[in-house]
Protein backbone atom coordinates (compact mmCIF):
# COMPACT_ATOMS: atom_id res chain seq x y z
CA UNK A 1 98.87 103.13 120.94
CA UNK A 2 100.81 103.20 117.78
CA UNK A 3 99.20 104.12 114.41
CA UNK A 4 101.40 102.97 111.49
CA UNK A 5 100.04 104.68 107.80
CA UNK A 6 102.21 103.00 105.48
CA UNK A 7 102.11 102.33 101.56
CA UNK A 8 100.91 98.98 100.79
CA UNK A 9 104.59 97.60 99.87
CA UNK A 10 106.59 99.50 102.15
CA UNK A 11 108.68 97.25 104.66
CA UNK A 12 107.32 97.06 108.65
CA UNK A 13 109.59 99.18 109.83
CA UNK A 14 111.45 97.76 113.50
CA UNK A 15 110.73 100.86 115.53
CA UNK A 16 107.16 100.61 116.55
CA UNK A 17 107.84 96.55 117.88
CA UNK A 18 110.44 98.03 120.25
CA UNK A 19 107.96 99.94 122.30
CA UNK A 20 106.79 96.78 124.49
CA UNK A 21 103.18 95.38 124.26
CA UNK A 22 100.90 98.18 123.21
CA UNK A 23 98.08 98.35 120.48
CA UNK A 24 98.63 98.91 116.82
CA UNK A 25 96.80 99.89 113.67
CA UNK A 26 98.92 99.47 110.56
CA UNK A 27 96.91 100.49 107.75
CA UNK A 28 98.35 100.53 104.07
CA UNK A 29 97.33 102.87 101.33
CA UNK A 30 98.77 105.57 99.54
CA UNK A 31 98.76 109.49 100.14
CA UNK A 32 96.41 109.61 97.14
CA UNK A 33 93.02 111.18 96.75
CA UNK A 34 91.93 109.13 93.91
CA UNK A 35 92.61 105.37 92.78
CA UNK A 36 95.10 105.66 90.35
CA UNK A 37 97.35 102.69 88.14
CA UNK A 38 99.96 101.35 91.17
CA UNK A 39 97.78 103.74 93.65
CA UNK A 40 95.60 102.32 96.72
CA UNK A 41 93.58 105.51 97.72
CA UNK A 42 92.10 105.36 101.33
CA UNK A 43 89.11 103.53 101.60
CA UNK A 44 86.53 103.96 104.10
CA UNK A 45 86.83 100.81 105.63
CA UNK A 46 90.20 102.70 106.75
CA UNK A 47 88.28 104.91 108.33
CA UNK A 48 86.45 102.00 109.66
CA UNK A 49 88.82 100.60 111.36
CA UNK A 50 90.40 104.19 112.94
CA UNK A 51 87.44 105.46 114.27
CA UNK A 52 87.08 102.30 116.99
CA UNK A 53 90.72 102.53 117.79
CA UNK A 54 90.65 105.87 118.56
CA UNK A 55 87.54 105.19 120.98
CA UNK A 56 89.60 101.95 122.26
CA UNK A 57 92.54 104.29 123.20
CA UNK A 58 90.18 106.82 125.03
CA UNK A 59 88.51 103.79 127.13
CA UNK A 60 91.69 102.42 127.95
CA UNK A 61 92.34 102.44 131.84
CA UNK A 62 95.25 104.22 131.53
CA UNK A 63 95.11 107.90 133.31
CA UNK A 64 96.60 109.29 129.82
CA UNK A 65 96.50 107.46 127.06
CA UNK A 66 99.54 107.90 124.58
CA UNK A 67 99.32 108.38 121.04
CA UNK A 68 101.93 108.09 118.19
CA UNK A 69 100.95 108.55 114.38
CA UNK A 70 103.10 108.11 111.76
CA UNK A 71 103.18 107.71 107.63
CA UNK A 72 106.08 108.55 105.53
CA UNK A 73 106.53 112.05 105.21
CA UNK A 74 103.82 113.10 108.18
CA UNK A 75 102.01 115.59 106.42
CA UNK A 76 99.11 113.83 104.75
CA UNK A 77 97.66 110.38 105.82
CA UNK A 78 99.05 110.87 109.91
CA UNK A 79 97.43 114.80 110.08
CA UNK A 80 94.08 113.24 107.93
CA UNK A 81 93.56 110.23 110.76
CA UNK A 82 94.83 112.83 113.83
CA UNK A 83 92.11 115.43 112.64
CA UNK A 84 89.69 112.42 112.55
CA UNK A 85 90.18 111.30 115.63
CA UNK A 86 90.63 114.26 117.23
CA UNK A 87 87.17 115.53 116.16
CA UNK A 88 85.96 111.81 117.18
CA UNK A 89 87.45 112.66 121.04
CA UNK A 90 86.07 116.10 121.08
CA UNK A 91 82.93 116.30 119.06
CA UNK A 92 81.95 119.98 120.97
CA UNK A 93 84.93 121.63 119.06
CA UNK A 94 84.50 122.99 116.20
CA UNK A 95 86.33 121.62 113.15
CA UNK A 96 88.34 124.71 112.95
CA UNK A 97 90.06 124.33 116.19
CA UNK A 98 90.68 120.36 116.01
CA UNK A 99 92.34 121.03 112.53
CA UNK A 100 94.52 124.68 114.67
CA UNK A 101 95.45 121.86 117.24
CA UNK A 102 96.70 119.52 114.52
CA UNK A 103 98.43 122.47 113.00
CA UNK A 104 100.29 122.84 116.37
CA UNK A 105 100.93 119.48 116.54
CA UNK A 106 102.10 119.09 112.75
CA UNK A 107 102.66 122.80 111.03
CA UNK A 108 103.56 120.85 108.32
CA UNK A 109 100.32 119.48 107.94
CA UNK A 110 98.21 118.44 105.00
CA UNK A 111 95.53 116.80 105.52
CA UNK A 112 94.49 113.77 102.95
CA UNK A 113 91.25 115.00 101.58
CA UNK A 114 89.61 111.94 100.87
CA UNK A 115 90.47 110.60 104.24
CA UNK A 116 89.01 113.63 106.17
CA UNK A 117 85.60 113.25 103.63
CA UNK A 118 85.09 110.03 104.75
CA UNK A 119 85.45 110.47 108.18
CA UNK A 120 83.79 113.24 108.22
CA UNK A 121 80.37 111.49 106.89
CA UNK A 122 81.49 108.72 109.52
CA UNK A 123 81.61 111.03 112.54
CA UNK A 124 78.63 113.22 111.35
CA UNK A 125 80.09 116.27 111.16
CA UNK A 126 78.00 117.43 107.90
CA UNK A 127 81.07 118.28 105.58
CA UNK A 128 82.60 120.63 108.36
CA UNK A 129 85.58 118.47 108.50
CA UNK A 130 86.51 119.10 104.89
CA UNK A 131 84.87 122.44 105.08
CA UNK A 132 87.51 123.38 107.69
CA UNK A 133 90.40 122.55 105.08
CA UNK A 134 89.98 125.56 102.72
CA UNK A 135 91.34 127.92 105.00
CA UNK A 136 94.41 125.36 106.02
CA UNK A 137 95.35 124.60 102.66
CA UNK A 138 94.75 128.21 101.38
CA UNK A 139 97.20 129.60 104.22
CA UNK A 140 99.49 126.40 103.15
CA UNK A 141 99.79 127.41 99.51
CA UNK A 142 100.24 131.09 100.78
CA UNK A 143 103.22 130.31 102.81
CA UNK A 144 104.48 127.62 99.91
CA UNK A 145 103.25 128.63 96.66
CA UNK A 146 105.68 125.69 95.24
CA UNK A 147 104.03 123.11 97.43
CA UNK A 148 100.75 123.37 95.57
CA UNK A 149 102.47 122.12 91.69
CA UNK A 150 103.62 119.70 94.28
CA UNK A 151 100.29 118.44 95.24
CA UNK A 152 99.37 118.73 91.56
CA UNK A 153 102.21 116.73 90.08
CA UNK A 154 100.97 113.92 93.03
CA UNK A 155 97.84 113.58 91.81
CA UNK A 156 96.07 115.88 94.59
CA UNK A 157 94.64 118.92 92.38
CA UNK A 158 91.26 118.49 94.07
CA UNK A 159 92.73 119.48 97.36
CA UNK A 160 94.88 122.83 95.83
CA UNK A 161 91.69 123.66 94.12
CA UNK A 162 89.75 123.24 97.54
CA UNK A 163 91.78 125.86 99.39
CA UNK A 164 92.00 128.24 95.99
């Protein structure tokens, strides 16, 4: 299964058609947390659409299903929809360790807020999704104090001020 996050006029990259017959989600929307002039912001029919092909990948016949996510930097819209549907596979772990296995998965990781929100309400996980963010982004802008003006000059002061 190939998940393909890319921004809405971004070229299909070549890669992912090289892997042989195999299902694919390609998504486009911006890393943004709010709709903003040139900006697509996830929707939740995003979310829509994730949620059943993460369940279609876990009912597949195959022993162990594969996986690859990818956007274009891998830090905010591939962690967001691996969280998601991580917490979707394994709904008796706690939010706090699906977002420590993303983490080992993606160190880098920084999870699209407004992606996480809305599957959060999706999944019915009662805001422990996001919840579980303000401890991740808090360590984040502890390690990178930089990254956070980052986030800020991107549009994404909602998320720095989540994890302050």
């Amino acid at each position: 299964h190939v998940l393909s996050i890319l921004d809405p006029v971004f070229p299909e990259p070549p890669a992912p058609h090289t892997f042989g017959d195999h299902p694919r989600l390609p998504p486009r929307f911006h890393p943004a947390i709010e709709h903003r002039e040139r900006t697509i912001a996830p929707r939740i029919n995003d979310v829509e659409r994730l949620l059943p092909f993460g369940r279609g990948m876990t009912a597949a016949p195959a022993a162990k299903p594969y996986l690859l996510v990818h956007c274009h930097a891998g830090i905010s819209r591939s962690t967001a929809s691996t969280y998601l549907l991580l917490a979707q596979a394994r709904p008796d772990l706690p939010a706090g360790d699906v977002l420590a296995a993303v983490r080992g998965i993606r160190p880098a990781a920084w999870p699209n807020i407004r992606l996480v929100g809305y599957g959060d309400e999706l999944l019915g996980r009662d805001g422990a999704l996001v919840a579980a963010l303000r401890s991740h982004y808090r360590d984040a802008l502890r390690r990178d104090p930089a990254f956070g003006e980052l986030m800020r000059t991107a549009g994404r002061t909602r998320e720095v001020l989540h994890g302050s």
